[in-house]
Protein backbone atom coordinates (compact mmCIF):
# COMPACT_ATOMS: atom_id res chain seq x y z
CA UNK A 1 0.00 0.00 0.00
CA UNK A 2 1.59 3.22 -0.98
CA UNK A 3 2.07 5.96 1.59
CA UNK A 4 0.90 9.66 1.38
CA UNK A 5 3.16 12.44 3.08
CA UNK A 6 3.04 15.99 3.40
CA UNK A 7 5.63 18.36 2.34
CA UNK A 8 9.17 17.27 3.91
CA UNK A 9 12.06 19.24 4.11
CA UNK A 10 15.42 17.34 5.31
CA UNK A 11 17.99 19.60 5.89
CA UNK A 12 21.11 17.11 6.35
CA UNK A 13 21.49 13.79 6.78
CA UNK A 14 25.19 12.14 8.25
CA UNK A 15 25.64 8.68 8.38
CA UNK A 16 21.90 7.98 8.88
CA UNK A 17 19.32 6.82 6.58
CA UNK A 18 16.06 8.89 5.60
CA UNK A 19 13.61 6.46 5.46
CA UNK A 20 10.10 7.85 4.05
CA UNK A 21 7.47 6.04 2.60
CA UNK A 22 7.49 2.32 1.66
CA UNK A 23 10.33 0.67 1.73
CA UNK A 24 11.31 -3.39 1.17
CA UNK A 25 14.81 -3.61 1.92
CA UNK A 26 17.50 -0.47 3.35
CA UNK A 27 20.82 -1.62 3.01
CA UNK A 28 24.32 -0.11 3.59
CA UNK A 29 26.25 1.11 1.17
CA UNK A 30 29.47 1.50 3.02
CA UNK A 31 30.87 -0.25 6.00
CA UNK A 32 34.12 0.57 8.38
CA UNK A 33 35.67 -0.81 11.28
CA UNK A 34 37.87 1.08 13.61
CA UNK A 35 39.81 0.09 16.71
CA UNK A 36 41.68 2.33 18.72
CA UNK A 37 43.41 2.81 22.41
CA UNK A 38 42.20 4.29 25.19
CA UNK A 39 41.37 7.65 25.30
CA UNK A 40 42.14 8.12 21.53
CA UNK A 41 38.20 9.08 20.46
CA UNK A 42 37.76 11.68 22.79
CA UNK A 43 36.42 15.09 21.91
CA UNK A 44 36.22 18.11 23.36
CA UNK A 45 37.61 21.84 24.04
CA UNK A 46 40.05 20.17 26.85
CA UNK A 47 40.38 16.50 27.48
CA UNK A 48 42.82 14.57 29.92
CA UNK A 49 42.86 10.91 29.27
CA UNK A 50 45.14 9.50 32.43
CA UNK A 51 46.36 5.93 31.03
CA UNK A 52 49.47 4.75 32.30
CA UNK A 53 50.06 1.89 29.03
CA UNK A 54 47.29 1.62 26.44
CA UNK A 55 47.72 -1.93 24.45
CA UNK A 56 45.32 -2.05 21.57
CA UNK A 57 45.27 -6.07 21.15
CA UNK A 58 42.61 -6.40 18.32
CA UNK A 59 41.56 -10.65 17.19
CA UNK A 60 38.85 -10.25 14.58
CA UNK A 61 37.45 -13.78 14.10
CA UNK A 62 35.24 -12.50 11.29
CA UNK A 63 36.01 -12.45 7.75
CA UNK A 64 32.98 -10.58 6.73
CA UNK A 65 31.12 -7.94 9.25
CA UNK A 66 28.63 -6.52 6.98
CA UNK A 67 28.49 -7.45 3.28
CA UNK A 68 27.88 -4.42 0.98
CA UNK A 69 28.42 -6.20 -2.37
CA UNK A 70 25.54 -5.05 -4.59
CA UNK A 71 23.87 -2.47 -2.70
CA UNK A 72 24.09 0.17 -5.06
């Protein structure tokens, strides 16, 4: 059944999705994966991130997280 909206007016989307009306199947289009030590991803005017040793010991077991092959 098709869906009936008003006016909509989307100013800026970042690393969402904007999902209106009817929809089967949203898939990503890109994936990443990111490890990092402690403290590094902080943000802020002043930050103080007290670690004595960071050790960033990363086993990924998966081959394939999220498959984005033909989502175009």
């Amino acid at each position: 059944m098709p869906a009936f909206i008003g006016p909509v007016q989307i100013f800026n989307v970042n690393g969402g999705v904007a999902h209106i009306g009817d929809t089967v199947v949203i898939s990503p289009k890109t994936n990443t994966k990111t490890t990092s030590g402690a403290g590094s991803n902080s943000v802020g005017a002043i930050v103080f991130a007290a670690t004595l040793a960071s050790a960033n010991n990363t086993l990924d077991t998966n081959l394939i997280d999220q498959p984005t092959i033909g989502n175009n």
